[in-house]
Protein backbone atom coordinates (compact mmCIF):
# COMPACT_ATOMS: atom_id res chain seq x y z
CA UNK A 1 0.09 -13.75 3.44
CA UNK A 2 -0.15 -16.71 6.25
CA UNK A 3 -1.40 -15.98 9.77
CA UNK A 4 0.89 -18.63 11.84
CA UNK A 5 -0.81 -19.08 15.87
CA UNK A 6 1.28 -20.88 17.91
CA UNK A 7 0.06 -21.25 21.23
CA UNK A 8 2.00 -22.49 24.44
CA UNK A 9 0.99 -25.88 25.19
CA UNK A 10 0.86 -25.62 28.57
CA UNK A 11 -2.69 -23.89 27.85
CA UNK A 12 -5.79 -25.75 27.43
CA UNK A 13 -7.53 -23.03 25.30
CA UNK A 14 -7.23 -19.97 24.07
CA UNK A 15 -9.41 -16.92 22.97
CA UNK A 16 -7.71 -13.48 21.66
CA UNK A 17 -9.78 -10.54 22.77
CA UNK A 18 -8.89 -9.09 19.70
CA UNK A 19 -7.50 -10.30 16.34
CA UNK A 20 -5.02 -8.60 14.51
CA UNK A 21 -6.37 -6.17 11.58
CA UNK A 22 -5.37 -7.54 8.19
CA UNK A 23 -6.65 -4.62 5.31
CA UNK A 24 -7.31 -5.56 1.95
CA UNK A 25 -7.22 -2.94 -1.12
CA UNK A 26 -8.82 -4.05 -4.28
CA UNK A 27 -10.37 -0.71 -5.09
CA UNK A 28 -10.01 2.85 -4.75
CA UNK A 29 -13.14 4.67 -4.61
CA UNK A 30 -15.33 6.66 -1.30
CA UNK A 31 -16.56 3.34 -0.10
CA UNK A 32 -13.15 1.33 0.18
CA UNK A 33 -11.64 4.83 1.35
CA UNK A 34 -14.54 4.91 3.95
CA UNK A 35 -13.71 1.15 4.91
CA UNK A 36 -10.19 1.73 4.91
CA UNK A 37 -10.14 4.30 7.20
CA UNK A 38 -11.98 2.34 9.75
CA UNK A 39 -9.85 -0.73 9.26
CA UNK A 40 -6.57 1.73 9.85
CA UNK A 41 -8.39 3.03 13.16
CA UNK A 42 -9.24 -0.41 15.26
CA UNK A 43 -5.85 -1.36 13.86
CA UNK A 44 -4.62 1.10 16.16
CA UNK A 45 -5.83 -0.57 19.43
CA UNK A 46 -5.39 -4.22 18.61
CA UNK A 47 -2.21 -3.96 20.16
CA UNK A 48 0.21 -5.72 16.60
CA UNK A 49 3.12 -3.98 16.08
CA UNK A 50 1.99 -4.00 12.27
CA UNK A 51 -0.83 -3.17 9.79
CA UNK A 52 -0.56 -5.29 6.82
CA UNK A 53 -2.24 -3.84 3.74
CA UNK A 54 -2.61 -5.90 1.41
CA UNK A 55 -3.22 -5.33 -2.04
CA UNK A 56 -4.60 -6.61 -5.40
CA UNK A 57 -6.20 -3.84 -7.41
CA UNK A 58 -6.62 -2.41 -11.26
CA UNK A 59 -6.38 1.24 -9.31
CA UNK A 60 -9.32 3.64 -9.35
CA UNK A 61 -10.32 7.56 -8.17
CA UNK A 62 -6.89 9.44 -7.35
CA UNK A 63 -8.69 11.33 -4.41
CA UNK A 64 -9.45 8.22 -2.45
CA UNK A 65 -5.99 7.31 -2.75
CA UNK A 66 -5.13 10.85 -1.42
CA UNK A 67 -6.96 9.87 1.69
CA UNK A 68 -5.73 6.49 2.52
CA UNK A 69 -2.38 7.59 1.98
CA UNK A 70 -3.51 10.32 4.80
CA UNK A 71 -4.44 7.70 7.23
CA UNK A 72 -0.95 5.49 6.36
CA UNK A 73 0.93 8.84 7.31
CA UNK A 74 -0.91 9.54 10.60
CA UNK A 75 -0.63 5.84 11.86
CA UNK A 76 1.11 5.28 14.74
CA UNK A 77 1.74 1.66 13.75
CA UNK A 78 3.84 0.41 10.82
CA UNK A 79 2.29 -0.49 8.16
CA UNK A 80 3.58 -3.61 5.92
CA UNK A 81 2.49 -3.00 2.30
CA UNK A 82 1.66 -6.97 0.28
CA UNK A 83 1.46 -6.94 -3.18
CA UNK A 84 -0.65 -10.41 -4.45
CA UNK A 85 -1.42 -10.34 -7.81
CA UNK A 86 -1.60 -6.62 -9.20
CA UNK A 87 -0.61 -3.13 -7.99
CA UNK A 88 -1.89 -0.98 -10.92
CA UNK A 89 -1.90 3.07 -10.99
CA UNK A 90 -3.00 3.98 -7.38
CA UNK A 91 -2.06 0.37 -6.21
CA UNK A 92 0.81 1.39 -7.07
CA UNK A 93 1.25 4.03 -5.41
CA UNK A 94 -0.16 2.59 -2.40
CA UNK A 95 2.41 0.37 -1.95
CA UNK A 96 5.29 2.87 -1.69
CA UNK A 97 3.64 3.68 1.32
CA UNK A 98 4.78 0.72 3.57
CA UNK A 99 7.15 1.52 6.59
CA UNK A 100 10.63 1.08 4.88
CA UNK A 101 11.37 -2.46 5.21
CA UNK A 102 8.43 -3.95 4.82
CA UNK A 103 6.78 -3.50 1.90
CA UNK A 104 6.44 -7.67 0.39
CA UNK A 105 5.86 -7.99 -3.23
CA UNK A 106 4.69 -11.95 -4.38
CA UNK A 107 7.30 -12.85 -6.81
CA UNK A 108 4.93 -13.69 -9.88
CA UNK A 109 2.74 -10.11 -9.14
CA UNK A 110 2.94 -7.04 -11.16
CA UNK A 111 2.95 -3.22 -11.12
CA UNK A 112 1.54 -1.07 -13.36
CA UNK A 113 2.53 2.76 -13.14
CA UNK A 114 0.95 5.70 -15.77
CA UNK A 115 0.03 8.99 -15.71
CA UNK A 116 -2.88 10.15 -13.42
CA UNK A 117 -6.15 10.74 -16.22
CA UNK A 118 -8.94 13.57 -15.72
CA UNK A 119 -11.43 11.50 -17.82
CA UNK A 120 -12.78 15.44 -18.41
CA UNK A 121 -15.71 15.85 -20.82
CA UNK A 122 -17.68 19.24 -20.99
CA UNK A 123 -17.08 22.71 -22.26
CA UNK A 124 -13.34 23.02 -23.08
CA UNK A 125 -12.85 25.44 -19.69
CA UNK A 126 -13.38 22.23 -17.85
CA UNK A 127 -11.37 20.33 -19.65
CA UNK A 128 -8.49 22.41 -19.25
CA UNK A 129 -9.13 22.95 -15.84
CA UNK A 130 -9.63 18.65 -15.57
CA UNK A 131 -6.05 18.47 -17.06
CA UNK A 132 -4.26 21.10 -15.21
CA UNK A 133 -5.60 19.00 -11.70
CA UNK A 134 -4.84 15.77 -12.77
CA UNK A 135 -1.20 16.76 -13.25
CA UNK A 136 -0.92 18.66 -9.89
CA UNK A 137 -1.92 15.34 -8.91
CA UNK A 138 0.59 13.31 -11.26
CA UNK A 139 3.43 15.74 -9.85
CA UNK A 140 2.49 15.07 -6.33
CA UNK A 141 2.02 11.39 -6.02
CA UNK A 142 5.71 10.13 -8.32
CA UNK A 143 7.50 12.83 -6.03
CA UNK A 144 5.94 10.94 -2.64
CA UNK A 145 6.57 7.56 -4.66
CA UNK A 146 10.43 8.87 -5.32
CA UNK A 147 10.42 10.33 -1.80
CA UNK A 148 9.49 6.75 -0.43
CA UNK A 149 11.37 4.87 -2.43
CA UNK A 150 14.64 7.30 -1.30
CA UNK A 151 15.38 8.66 -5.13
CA UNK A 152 15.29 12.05 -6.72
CA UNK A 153 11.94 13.89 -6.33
CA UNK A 154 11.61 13.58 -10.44
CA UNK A 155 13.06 10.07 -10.52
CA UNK A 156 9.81 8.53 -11.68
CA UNK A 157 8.22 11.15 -13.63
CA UNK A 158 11.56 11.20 -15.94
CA UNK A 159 11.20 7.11 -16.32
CA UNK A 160 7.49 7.61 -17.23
CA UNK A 161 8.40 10.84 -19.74
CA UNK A 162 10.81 8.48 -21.40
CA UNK A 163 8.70 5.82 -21.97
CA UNK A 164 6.30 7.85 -23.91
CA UNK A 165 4.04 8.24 -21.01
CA UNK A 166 2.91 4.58 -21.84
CA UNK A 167 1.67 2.21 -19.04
CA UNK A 168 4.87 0.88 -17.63
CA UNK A 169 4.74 -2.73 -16.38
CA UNK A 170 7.04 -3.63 -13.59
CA UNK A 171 8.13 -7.53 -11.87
CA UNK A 172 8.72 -8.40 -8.85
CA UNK A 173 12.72 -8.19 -9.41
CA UNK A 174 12.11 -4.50 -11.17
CA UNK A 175 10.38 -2.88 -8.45
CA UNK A 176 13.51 -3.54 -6.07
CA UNK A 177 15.85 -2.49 -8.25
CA UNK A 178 13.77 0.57 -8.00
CA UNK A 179 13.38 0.66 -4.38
CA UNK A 180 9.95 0.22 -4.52
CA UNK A 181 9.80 -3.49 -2.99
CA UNK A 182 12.20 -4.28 -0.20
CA UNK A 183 11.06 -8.17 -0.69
CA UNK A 184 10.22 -10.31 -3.52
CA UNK A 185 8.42 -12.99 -0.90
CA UNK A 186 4.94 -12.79 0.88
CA UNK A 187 5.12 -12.79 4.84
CA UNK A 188 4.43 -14.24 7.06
CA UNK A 189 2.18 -12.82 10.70
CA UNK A 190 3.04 -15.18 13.33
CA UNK A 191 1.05 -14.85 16.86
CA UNK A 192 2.88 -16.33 19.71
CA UNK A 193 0.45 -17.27 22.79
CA UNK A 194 2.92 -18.42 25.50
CA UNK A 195 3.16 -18.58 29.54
CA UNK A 196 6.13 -17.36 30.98
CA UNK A 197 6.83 -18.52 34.55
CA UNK A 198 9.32 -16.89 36.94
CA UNK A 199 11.09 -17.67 40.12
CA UNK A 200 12.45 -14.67 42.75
């Protein structure tokens, strides 16, 4: 994503009091949920009429996903979701979280969607306790994703069932079909710093 300034040349210089917030995901633990959370809060009093989150990440910890997708859903601003590179497991799932309309995927970038994993080891309780939460969590987050992407709550859980619940690998050109891109193009965020004069 480019940051285009243009500023009116009638000025001689030029200093924003504050720049616009530009978040970028590349993993998904309690730090980067920490960071993102702060990032999502001065975004709200920059005064840009967008939040663009961009992101490039192998996924990570389910739960920290959980609470960025909190702070997307209590913004007040819209939120532009940018794929660049890779949007794999909660990347994924990040990304259905941009506004409707603006959610940019580079043409040449790729999602990965699969089943949400326990990793459990222990006594066998745990384990089956491990596996019974991870697909609470599976069922949640492809019924928000199918929500988001305007399709039947188990629209994405049936794809993934059919494919043997093997990691499916999506283009830029698949994930509109599905309604999970609306653009197969990065943006652009242009800043217009201009004098208006007028006459009464």
């Amino acid at each position: 994503m480019n940051i285009i300034t243009c500023v009116s040349p009638l000025l001689k210089e030029v200093e924003l009091r504050s720049s616009p917030v530009v978040i970028r995901v590349n993993k998904f633990d309690e730090d980067s949920a920490k960071e993102f959370a702060q990032q999502m809060s001065l975004a709200q009093s920059t005064g840009q009429p967008v939040i663009p989150i961009i992101i490039d990440s192998y996924g990570g910890q389910v739960y920290s996903l959980m609470s960025m997708i909190g702070n997307i859903k209590s913004s007040r601003t819209a939120v532009a979701t940018i794929v660049e590179g890779k949007a794999m497991s909660c990347g994924a799932i990040l990304f259905s979280f941009g506004t409707q309309g603006y959610r940019f995927m580079d043409p040449d970038a790729t999602i990965m969607i699969h089943d949400v994993s326990s990793g459990a080891i222990g006594k066998i309780e745990d384990i089956k306790a491990d596996s019974k939460e991870a697909e609470r969590l599976n069922q949640k987050v492809y019924r928000m994703m199918a929500a988001n992407c305007g399709k039947e709550p188990e629209y994405f859980l049936n794809i993934i069932h059919e494919k043997s619940h093997a990691d499916w690998y999506i283009d830029a050109n698949e994930a509109l079909r599905h309604g999970l891109a609306n653009h197969t193009r990065l943006p652009n965020m242009k800043i217009n710093v201009d004098i208006k004069y007028s006459f009464e």
